[in-house]
N, C-alpha and C. Protein backbone atom coordinates (compact mmCIF):
# COMPACT_ATOMS: atom_id res chain seq x y z
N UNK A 1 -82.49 -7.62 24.53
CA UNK A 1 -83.10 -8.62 25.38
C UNK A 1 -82.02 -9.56 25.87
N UNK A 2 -82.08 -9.86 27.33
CA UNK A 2 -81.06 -11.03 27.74
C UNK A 2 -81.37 -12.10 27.54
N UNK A 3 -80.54 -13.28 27.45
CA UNK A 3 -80.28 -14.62 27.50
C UNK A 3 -80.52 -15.35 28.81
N UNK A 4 -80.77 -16.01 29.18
CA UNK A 4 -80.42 -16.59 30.19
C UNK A 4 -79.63 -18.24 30.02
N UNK A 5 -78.86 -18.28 30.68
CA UNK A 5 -78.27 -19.69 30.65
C UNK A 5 -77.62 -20.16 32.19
N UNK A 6 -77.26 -21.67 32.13
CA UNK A 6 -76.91 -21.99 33.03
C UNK A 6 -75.68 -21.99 33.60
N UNK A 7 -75.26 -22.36 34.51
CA UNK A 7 -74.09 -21.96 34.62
C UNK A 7 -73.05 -22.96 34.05
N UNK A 8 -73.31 -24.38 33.63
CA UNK A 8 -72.90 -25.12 32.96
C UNK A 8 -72.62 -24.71 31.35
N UNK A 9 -73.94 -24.58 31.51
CA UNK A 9 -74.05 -24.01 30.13
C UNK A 9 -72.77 -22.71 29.35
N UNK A 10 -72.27 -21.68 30.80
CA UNK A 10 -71.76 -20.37 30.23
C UNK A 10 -70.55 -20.94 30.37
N UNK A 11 -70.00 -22.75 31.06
CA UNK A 11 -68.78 -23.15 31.25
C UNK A 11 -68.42 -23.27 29.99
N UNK A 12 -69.35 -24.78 29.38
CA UNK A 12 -68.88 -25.31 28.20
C UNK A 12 -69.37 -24.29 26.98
N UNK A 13 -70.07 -23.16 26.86
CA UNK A 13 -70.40 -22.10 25.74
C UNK A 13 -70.01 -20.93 25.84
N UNK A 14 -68.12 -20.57 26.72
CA UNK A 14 -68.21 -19.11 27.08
C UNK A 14 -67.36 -18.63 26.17
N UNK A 15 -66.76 -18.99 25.11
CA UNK A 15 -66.08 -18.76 23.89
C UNK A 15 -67.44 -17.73 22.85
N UNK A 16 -68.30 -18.78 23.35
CA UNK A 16 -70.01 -18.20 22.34
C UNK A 16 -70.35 -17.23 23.18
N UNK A 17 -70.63 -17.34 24.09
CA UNK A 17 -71.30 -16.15 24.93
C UNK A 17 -70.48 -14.50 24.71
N UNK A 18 -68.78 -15.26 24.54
CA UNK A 18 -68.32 -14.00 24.50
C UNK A 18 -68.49 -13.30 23.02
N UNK A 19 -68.87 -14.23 22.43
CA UNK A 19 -68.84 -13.79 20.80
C UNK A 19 -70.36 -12.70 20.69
N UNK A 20 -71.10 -13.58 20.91
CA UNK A 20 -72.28 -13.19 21.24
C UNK A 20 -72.87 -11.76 21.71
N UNK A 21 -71.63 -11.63 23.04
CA UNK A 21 -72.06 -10.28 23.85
C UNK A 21 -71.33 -9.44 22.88
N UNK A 22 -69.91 -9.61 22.97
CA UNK A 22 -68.95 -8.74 21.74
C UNK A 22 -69.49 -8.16 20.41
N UNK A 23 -69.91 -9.04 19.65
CA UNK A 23 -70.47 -8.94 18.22
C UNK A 23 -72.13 -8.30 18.05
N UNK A 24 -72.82 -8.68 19.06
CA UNK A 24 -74.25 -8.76 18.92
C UNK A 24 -74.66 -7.70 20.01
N UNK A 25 -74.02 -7.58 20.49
CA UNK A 25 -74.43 -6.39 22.13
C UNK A 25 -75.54 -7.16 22.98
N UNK A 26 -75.46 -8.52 22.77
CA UNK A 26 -76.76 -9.37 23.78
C UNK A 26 -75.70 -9.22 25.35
N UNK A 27 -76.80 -9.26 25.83
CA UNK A 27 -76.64 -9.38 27.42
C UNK A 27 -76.99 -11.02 27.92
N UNK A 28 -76.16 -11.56 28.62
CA UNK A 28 -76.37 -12.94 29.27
C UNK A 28 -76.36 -13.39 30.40
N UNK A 29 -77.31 -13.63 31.12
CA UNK A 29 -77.32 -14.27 32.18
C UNK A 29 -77.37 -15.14 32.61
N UNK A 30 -76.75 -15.69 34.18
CA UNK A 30 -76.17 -16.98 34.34
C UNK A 30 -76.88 -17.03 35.30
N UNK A 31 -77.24 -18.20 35.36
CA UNK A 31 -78.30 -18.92 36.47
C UNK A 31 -77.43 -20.49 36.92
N UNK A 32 -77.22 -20.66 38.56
CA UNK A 32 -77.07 -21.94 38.95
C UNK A 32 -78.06 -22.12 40.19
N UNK A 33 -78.59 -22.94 40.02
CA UNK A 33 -79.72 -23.94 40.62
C UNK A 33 -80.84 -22.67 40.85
N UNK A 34 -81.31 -22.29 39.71
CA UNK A 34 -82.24 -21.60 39.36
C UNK A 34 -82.15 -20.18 39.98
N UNK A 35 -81.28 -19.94 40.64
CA UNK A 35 -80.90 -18.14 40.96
C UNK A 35 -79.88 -17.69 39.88
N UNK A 36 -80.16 -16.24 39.64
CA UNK A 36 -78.91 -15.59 38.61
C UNK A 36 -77.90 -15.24 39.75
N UNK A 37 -76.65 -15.59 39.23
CA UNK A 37 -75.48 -15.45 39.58
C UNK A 37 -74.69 -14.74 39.12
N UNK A 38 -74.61 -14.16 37.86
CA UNK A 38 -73.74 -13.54 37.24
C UNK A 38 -74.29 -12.90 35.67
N UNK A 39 -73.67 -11.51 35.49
CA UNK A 39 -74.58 -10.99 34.29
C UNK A 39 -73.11 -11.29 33.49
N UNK A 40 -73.28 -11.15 31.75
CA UNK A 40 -72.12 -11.21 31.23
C UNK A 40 -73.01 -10.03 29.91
N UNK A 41 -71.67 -8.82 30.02
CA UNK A 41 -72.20 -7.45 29.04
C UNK A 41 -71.14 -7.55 28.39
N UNK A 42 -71.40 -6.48 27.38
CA UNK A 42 -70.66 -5.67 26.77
C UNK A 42 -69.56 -4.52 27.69
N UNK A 43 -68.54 -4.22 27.44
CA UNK A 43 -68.07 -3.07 27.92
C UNK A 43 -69.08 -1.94 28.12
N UNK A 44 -69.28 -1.34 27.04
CA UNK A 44 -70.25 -0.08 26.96
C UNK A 44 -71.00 -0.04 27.54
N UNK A 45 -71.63 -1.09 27.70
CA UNK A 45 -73.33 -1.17 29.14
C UNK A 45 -72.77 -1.00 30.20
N UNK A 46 -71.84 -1.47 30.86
CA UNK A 46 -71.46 -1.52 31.36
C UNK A 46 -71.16 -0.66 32.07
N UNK A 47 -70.19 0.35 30.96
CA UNK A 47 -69.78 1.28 31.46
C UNK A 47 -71.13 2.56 31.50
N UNK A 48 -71.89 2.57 30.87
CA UNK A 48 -73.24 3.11 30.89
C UNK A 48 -73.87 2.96 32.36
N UNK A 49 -73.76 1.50 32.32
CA UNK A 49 -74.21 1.70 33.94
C UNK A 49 -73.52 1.68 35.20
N UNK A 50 -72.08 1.68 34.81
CA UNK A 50 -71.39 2.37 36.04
C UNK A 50 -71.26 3.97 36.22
N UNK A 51 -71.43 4.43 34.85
CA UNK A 51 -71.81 6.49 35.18
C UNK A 51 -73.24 6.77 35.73
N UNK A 52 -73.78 6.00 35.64
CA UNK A 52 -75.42 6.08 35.79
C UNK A 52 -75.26 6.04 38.02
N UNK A 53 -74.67 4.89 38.42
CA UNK A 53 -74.80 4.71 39.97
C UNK A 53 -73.83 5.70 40.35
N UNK A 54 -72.62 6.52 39.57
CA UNK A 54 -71.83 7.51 40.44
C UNK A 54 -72.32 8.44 40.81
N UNK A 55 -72.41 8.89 42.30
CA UNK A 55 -72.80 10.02 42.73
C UNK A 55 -73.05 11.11 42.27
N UNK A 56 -73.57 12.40 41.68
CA UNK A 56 -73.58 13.03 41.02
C UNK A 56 -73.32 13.00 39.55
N UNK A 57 -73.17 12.21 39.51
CA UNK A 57 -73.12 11.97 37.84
C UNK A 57 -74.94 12.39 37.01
N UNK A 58 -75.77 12.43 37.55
CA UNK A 58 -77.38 12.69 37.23
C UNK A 58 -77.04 14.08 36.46
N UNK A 59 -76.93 15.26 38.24
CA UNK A 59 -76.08 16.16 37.73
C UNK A 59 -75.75 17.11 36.92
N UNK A 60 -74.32 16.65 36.40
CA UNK A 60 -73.67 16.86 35.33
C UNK A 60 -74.66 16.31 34.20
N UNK A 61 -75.19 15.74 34.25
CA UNK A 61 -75.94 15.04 32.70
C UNK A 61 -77.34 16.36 32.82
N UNK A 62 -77.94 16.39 33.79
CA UNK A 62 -78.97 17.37 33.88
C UNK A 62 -78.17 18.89 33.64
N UNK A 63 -77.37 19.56 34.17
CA UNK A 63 -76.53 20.89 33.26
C UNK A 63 -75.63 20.81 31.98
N UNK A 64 -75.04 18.90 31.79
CA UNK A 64 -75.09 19.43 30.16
C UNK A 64 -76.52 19.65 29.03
N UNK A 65 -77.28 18.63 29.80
CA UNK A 65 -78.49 19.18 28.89
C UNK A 65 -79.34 20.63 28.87
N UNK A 66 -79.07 21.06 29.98
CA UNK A 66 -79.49 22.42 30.18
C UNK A 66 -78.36 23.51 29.18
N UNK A 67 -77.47 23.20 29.44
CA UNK A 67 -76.63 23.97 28.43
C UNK A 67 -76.98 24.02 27.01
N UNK A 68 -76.94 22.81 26.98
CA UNK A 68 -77.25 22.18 25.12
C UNK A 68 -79.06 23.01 24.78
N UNK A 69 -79.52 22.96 25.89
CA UNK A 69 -81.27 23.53 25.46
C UNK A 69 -80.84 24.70 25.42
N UNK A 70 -80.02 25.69 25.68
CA UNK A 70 -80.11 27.27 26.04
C UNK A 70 -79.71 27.49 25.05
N UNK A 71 -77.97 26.37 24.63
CA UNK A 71 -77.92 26.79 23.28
C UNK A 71 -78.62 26.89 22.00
N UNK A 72 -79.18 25.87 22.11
CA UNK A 72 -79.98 25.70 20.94
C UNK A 72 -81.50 26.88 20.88
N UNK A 73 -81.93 27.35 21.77
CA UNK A 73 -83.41 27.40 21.28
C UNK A 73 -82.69 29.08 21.24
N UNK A 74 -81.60 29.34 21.96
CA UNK A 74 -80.54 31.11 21.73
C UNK A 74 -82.00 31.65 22.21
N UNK A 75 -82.35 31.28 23.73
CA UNK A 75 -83.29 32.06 24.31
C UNK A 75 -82.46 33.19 25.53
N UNK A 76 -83.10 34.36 25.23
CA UNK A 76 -82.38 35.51 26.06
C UNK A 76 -82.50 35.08 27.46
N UNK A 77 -81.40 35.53 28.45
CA UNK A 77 -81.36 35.00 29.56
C UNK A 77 -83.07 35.75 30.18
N UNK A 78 -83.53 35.43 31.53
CA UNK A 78 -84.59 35.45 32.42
C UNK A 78 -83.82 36.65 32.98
N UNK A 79 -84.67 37.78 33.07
CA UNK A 79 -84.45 38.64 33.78
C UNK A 79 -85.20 38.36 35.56
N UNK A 80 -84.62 39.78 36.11
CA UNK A 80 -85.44 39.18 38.14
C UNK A 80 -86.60 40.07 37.99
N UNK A 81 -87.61 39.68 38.38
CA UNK A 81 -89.09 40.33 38.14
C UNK A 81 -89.07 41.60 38.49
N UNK A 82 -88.11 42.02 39.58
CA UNK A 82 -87.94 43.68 39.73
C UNK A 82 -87.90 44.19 38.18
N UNK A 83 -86.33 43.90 37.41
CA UNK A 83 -86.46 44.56 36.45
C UNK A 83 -87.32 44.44 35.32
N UNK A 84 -88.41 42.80 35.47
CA UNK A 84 -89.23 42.79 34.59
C UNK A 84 -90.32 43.80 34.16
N UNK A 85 -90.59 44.07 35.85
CA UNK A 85 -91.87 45.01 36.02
C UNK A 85 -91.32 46.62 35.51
N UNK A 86 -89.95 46.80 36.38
CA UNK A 86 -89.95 48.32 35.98
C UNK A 86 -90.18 48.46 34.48
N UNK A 87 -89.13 47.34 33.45
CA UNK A 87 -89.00 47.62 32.34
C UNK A 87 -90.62 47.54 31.63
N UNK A 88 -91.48 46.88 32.13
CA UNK A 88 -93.12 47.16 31.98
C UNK A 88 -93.68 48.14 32.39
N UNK A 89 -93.44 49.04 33.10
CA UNK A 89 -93.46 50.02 33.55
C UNK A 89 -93.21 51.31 32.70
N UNK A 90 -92.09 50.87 32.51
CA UNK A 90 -91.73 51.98 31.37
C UNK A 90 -92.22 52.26 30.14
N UNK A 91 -92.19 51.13 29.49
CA UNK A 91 -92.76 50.41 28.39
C UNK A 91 -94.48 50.89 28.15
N UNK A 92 -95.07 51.05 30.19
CA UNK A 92 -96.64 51.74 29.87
C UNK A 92 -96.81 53.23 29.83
N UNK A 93 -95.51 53.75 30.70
CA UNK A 93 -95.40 55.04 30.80
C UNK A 93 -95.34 56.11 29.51
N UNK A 94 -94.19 55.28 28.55
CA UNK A 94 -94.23 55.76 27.66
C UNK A 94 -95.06 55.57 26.45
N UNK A 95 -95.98 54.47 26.48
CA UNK A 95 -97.17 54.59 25.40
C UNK A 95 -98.11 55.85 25.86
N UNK A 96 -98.42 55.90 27.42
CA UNK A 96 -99.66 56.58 27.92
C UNK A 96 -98.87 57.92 26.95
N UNK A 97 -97.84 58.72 27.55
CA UNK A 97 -97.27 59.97 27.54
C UNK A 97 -97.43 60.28 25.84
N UNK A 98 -97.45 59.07 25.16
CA UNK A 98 -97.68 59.26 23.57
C UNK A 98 -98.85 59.42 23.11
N UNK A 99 -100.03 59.13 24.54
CA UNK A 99 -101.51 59.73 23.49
C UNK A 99 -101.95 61.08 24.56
N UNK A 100 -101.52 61.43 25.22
CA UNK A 100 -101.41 62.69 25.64
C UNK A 100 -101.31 63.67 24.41
């Protein structure tokens, strides 16, 4: 949850604020004459939300997770419905030919 403070306030308390964001991972915001003016983070958020607005960066996060799911569940690749069917096909041909 953020803070909000003034901008006076982040003058004479920015020794605290920095302790604050550093130590505690709080987020702070600065308000002068009742508009925010300025956020004060952590690095890491930060940098969290500067990979988040880069262009394609979605992406890459959507095919490493696709990778990570394929690995994990070690599901056989999707065959193309041509060979689904023939191989069903076959699969009926040769039960029928077995009660012959």
């Amino acid at each position: 949850m953020a803070s909000v403070v003034t901008a006076t306030e982040a003058r004479v308390h920015f020794g605290e604020i920095l302790r604050r964001v550093g130590e505690k991972g709080e987020t702070v915001l600065v308000e002068k004459g009742g508009r925010l003016q300025a956020v004060v983070m952590g690095p890491a958020e930060y940098e969290r939300l500067l990979a988040r607005s880069q262009p394609g960066a979605w992406r890459e996060k959507a095919l490493r997770a696709r990778r990570l799911v394929r690995a994990e569940a070690a599901v056989p690749p999707v065959h193309s419905a041509e060979e689904m069917i023939r191989t069903g096909r076959e699969e009926r041909d040769e039960h029928l030919n077995g009660l012959r």
